[in-house]
Protein backbone atom coordinates (compact mmCIF):
# COMPACT_ATOMS: atom_id res chain seq x y z
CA UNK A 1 136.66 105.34 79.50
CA UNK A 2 140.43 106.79 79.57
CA UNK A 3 140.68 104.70 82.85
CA UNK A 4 140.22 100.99 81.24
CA UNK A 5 143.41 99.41 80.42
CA UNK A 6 144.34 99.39 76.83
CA UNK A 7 143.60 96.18 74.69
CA UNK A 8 147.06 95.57 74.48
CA UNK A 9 147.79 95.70 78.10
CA UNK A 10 145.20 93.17 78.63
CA UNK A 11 146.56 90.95 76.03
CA UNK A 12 149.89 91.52 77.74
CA UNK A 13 148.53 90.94 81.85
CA UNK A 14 146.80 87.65 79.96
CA UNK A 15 149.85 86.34 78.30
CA UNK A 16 152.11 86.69 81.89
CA UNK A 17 149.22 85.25 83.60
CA UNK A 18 150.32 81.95 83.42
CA UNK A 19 153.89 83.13 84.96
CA UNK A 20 152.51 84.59 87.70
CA UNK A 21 150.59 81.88 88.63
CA UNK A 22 153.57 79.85 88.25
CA UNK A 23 155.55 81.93 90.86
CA UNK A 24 152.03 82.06 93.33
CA UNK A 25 151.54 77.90 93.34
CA UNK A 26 155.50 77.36 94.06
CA UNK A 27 155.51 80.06 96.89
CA UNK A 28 152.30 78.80 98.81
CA UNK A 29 153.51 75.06 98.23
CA UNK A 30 156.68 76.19 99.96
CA UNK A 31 155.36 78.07 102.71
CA UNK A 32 152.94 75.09 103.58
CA UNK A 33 155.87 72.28 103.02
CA UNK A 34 158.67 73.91 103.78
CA UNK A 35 160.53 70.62 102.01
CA UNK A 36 159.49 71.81 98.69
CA UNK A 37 161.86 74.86 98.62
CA UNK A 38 165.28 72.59 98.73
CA UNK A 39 167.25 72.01 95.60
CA UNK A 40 167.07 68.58 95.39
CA UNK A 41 163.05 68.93 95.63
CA UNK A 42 163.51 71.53 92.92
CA UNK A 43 166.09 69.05 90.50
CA UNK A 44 162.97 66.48 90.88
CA UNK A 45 160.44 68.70 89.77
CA UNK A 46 162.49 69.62 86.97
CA UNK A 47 163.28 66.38 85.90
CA UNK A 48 159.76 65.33 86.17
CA UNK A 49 158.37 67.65 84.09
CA UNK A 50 160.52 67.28 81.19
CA UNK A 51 159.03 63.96 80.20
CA UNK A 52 155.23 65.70 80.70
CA UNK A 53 156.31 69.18 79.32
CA UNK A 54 157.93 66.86 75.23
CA UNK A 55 154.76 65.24 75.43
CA UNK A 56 153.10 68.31 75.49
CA UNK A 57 155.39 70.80 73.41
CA UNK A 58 154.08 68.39 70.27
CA UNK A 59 150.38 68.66 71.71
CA UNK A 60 150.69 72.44 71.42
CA UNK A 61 151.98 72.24 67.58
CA UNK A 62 148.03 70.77 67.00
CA UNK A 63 146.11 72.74 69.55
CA UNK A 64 147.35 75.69 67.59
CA UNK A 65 145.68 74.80 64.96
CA UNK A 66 142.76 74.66 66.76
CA UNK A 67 142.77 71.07 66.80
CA UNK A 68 143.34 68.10 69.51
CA UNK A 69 145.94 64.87 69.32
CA UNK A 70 144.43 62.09 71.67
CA UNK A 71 146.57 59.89 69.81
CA UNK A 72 150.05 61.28 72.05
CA UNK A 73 150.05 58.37 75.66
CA UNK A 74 149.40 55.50 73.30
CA UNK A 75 152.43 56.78 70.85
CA UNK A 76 154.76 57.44 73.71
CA UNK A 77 153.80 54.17 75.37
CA UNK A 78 154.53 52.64 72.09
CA UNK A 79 157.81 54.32 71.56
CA UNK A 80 158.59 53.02 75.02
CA UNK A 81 158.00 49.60 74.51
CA UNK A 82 160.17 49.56 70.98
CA UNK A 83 162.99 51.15 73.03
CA UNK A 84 163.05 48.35 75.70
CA UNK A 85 162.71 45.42 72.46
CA UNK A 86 165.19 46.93 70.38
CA UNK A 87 167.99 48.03 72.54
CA UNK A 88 168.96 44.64 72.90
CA UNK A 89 169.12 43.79 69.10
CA UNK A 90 170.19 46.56 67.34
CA UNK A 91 171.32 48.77 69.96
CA UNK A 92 171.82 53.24 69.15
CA UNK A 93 169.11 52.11 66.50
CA UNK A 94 166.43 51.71 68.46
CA UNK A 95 166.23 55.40 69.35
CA UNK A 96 165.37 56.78 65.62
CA UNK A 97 163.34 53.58 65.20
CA UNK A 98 160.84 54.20 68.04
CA UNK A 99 160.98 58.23 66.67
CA UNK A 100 160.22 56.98 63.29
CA UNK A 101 157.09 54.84 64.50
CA UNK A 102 155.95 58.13 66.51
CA UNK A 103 156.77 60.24 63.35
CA UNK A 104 154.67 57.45 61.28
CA UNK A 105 151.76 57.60 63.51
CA UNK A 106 151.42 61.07 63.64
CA UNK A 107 151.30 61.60 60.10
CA UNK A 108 149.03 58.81 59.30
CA UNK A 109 146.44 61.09 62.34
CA UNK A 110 146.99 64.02 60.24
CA UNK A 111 145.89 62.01 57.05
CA UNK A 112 143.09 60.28 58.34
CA UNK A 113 141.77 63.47 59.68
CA UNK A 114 142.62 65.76 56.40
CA UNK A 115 141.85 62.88 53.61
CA UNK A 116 138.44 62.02 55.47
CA UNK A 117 137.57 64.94 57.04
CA UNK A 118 137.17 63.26 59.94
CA UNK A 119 136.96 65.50 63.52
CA UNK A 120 140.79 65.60 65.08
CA UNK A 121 139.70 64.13 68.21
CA UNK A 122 137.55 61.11 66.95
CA UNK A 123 140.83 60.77 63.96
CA UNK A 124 142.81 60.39 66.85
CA UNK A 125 140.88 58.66 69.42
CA UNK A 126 141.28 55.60 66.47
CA UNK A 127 144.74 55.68 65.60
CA UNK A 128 145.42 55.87 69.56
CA UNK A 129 143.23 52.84 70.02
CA UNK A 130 145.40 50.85 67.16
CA UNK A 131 148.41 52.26 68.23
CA UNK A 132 147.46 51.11 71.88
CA UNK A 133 146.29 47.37 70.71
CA UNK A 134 150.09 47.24 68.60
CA UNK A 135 152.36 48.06 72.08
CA UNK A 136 150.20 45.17 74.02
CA UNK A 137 150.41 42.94 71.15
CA UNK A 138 154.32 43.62 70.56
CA UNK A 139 155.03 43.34 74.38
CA UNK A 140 152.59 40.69 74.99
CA UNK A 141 150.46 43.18 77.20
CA UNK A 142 153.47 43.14 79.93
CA UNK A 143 156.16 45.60 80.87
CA UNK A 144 159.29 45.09 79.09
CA UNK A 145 162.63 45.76 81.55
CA UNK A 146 165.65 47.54 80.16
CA UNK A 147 168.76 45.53 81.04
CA UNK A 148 171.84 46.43 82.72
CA UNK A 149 173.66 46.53 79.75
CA UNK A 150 171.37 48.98 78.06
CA UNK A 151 170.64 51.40 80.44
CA UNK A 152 174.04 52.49 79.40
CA UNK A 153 172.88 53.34 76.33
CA UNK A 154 170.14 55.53 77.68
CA UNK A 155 172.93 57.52 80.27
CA UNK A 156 172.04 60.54 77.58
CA UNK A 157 169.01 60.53 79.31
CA UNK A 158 169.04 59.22 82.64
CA UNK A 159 172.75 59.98 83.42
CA UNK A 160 174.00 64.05 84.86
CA UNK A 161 175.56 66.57 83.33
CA UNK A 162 176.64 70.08 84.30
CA UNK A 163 175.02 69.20 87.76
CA UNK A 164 171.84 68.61 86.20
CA UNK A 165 169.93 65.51 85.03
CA UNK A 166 170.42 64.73 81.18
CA UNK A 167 166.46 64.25 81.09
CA UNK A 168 166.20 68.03 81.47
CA UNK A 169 168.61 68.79 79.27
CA UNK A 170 166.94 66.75 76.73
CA UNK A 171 163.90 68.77 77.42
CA UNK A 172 165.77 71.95 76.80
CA UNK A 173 166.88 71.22 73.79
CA UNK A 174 163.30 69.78 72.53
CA UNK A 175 162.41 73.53 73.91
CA UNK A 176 164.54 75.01 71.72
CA UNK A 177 163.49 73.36 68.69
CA UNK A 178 160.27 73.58 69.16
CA UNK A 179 160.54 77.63 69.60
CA UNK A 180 162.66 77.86 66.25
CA UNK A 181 160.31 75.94 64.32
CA UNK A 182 156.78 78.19 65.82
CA UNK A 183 158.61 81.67 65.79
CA UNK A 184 160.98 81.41 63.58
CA UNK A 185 160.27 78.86 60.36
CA UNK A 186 157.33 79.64 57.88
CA UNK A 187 155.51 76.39 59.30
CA UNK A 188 155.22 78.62 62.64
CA UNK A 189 153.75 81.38 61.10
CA UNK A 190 151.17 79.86 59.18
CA UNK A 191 150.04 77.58 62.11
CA UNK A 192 149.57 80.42 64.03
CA UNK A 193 147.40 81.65 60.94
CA UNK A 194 145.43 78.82 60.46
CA UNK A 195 144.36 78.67 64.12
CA UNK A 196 143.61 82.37 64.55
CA UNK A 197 141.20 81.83 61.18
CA UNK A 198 141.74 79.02 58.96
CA UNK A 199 139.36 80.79 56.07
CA UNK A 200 141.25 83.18 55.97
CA UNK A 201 144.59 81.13 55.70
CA UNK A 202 143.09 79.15 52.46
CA UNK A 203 142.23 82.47 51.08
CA UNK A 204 145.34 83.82 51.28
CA UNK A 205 147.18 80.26 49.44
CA UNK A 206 148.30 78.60 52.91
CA UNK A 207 148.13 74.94 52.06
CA UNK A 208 146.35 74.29 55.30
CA UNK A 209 145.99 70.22 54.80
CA UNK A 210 149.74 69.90 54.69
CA UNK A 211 150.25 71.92 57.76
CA UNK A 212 147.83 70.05 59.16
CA UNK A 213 149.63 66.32 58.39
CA UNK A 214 152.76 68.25 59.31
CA UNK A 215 151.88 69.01 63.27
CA UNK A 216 150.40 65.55 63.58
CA UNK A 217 153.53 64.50 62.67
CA UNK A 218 155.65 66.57 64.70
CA UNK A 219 153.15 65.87 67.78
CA UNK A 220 153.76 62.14 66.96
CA UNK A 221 157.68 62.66 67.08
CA UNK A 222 157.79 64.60 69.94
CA UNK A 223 155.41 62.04 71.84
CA UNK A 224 158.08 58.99 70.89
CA UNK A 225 160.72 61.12 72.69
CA UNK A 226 158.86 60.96 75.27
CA UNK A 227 157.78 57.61 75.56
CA UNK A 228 161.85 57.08 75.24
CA UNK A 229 162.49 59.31 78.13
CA UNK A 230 159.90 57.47 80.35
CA UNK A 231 161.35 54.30 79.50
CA UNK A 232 164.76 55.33 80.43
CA UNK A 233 163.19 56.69 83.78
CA UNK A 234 161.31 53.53 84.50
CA UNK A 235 164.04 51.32 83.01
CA UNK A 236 161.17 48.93 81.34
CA UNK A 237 158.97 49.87 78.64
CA UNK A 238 155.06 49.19 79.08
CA UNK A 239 152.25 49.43 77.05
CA UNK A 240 150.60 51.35 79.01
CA UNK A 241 153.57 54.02 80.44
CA UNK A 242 151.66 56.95 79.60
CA UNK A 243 148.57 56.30 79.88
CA UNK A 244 148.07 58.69 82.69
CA UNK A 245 149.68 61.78 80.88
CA UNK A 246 146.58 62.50 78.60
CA UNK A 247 145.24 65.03 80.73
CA UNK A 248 148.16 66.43 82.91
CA UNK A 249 149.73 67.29 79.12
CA UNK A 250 146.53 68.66 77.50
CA UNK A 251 146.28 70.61 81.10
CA UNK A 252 149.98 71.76 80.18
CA UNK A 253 149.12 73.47 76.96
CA UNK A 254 146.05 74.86 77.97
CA UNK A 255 146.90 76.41 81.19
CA UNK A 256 150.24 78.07 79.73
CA UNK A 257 147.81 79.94 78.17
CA UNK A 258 147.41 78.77 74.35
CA UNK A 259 143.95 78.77 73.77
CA UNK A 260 142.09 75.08 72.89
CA UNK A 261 140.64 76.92 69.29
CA UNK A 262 143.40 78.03 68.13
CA UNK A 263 146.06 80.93 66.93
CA UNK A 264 147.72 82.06 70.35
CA UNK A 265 150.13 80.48 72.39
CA UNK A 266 153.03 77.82 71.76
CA UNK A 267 155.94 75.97 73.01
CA UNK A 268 157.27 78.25 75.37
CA UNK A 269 153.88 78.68 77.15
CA UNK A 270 153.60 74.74 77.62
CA UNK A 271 156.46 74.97 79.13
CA UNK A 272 155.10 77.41 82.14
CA UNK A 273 151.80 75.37 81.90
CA UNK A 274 154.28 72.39 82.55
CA UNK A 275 155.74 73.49 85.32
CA UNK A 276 152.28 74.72 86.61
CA UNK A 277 151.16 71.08 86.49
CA UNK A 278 154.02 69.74 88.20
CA UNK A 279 154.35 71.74 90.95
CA UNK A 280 150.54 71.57 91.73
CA UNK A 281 150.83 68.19 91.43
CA UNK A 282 153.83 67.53 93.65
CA UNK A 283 152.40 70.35 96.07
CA UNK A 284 149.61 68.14 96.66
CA UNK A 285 151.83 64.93 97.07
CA UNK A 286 153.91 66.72 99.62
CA UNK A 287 150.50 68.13 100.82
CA UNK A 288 149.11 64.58 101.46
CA UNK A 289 146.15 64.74 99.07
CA UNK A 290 144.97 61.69 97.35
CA UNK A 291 145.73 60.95 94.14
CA UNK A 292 142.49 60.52 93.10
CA UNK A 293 141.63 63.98 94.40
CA UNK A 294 144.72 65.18 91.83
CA UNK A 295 142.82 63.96 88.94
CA UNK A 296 139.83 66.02 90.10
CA UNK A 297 141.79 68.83 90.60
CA UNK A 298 143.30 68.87 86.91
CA UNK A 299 139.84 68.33 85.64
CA UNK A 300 138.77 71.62 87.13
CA UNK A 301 141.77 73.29 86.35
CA UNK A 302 141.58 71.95 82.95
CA UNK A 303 137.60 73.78 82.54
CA UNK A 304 138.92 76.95 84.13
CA UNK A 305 142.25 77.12 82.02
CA UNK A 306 139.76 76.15 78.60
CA UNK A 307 137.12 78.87 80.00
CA UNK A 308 139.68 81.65 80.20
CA UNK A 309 141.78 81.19 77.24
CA UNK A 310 139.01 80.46 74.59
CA UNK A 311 138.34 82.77 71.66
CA UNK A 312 134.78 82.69 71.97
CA UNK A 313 134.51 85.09 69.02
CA UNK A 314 135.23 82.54 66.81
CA UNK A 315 132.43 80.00 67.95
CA UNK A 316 128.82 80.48 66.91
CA UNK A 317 127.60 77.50 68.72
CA UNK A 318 129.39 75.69 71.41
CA UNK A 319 128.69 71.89 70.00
């Protein structure tokens, strides 16, 4: 029995997992595209995770509390569409305006599914099916292109700084905030509570409905950002911009290791799981695989990643 690792070791080999895996994917992808390795491939897989890895950073403040958001592509494609129709009437504006509608959104998911006790994912599966049916109906179902004139205004996110795109350093800064408010504000602590037992959070005076509304509405917020940085990639704003990034982000927070029910993980791991997704992703492009062989692939990386971080020990009965 001496010879079994300790429980904290394992804990520890489970929460670098993720890493290592990290460091595995990018070294085979190089060795079998040699391409991959060079720092301009490297800038690009940087810069396109960032959009993927905001979108998911405000997933992960919901799956912690053992929750789900399905509500985040139709926000973001939303906030991408407002960008594109307001830059051109009200100019700086139309940045807090589209974070305001994703802020709105998200706390009107966390209300719905508090107030009515409705199931997270059903809550959300609705108020991402409105949300969707507003961004066709405000951009008449068509893609919305950014003009000349106002790309400028987006140059904070598609311009370089520091020799590196501003789109990452957006992402680094989301990164930040998103690890002061988990580790280091009491909203952190008790989601982490809540997800690792939520009867045991009321018991002990957490006023779990308000964190609840409170993640939804960070998840919303962070989403908008990211429907604005996709709209500043694409230079248009559509309707349906993210509708593709459901499962690559939910793939994000899972596989950096924070577990679907709850209590362990964050937005530093989603960051790892980010990178995880984009470099198996753009591994494969390089690769030659078919796209529609990548979705299958991050469906069964998705089971495995859900298999091996779930706390079974709080689950009676899988349902």
């Amino acid at each position: 029995m001496s010879g079994l690792p300790s429980p904290v070791a394992v804990a520890r080999l489970k929460l670098l997992a993720p890493l290592f895996f990290l460091i595995f994917a990018a070294v085979v992808v190089a060795v079998l595209a040699p391409g991959f390795a060079s720092a301009s491939t490297l800038l690009i897989v940087l810069a396109d995770t960032s959009t993927l890895f905001v979108l998911a950073a405000g997933l992960s403040f919901v799956i912690m509390l053992g929750s789900i958001d399905l509500s985040v592509p139709a926000v973001a494609s939303l906030a991408s569409v407002l960008t594109a129709l307001l830059l051109p009437q009200i100019g700086w504006l139309a940045f807090p305006a589209a974070l305001g509608a994703g802020l709105a959104v998200g706390l009107c998911s966390g209300i719905v599914h508090v107030a009515l006790r409705i199931p997270s994912f059903i809550a959300t599966l609705a108020t991402g099916g409105v949300v969707s049916g507003i961004a066709l109906y405000v951009s008449d179902a068509r893609a919305i292109g950014i003009g000349q004139a106002e790309r400028q205004l987006l140059g904070w996110i598609s311009g370089v700084s520091f020799g590196l795109p501003n789109i990452v350093l957006v992402a680094a800064v989301a990164l930040s905030i998103g690890v002061y408010i988990q580790r280091y504000t009491r909203f952190g602590r008790y989601s982490t509570a809540i997800g690792a037992g939520e009867p045991a959070a009321r018991a002990s005076g957490i006023r779990v409905s308000r964190q609840k509304v409170l993640a939804f509405g960070l998840s919303g917020l962070f989403a908008s950002l990211a429907g604005i940085m996709l709209a500043a990639r694409l230079t248009s704003g559509s309707p349906t911009g993210a509708s593709q990034l459901l499962l690559p982000a939910i793939a994000a927070v899972i596989v950096g290791g924070t577990a679907i029910t709850g209590g362990v993980g964050g937005v530093a791991q989603t960051l790892v799981g980010a990178l995880i997704v984009s470099v198996v992703r753009i591994g494969m492009t390089f690769l030659g695989v078919d796209i529609f062989a990548q979705q299958i692939v991050f469906g069964l990386v998705l089971i495995f990643a859900v298999a091996v971080t779930m706390d079974r020990a709080n689950i009676l009965i899988a349902k």
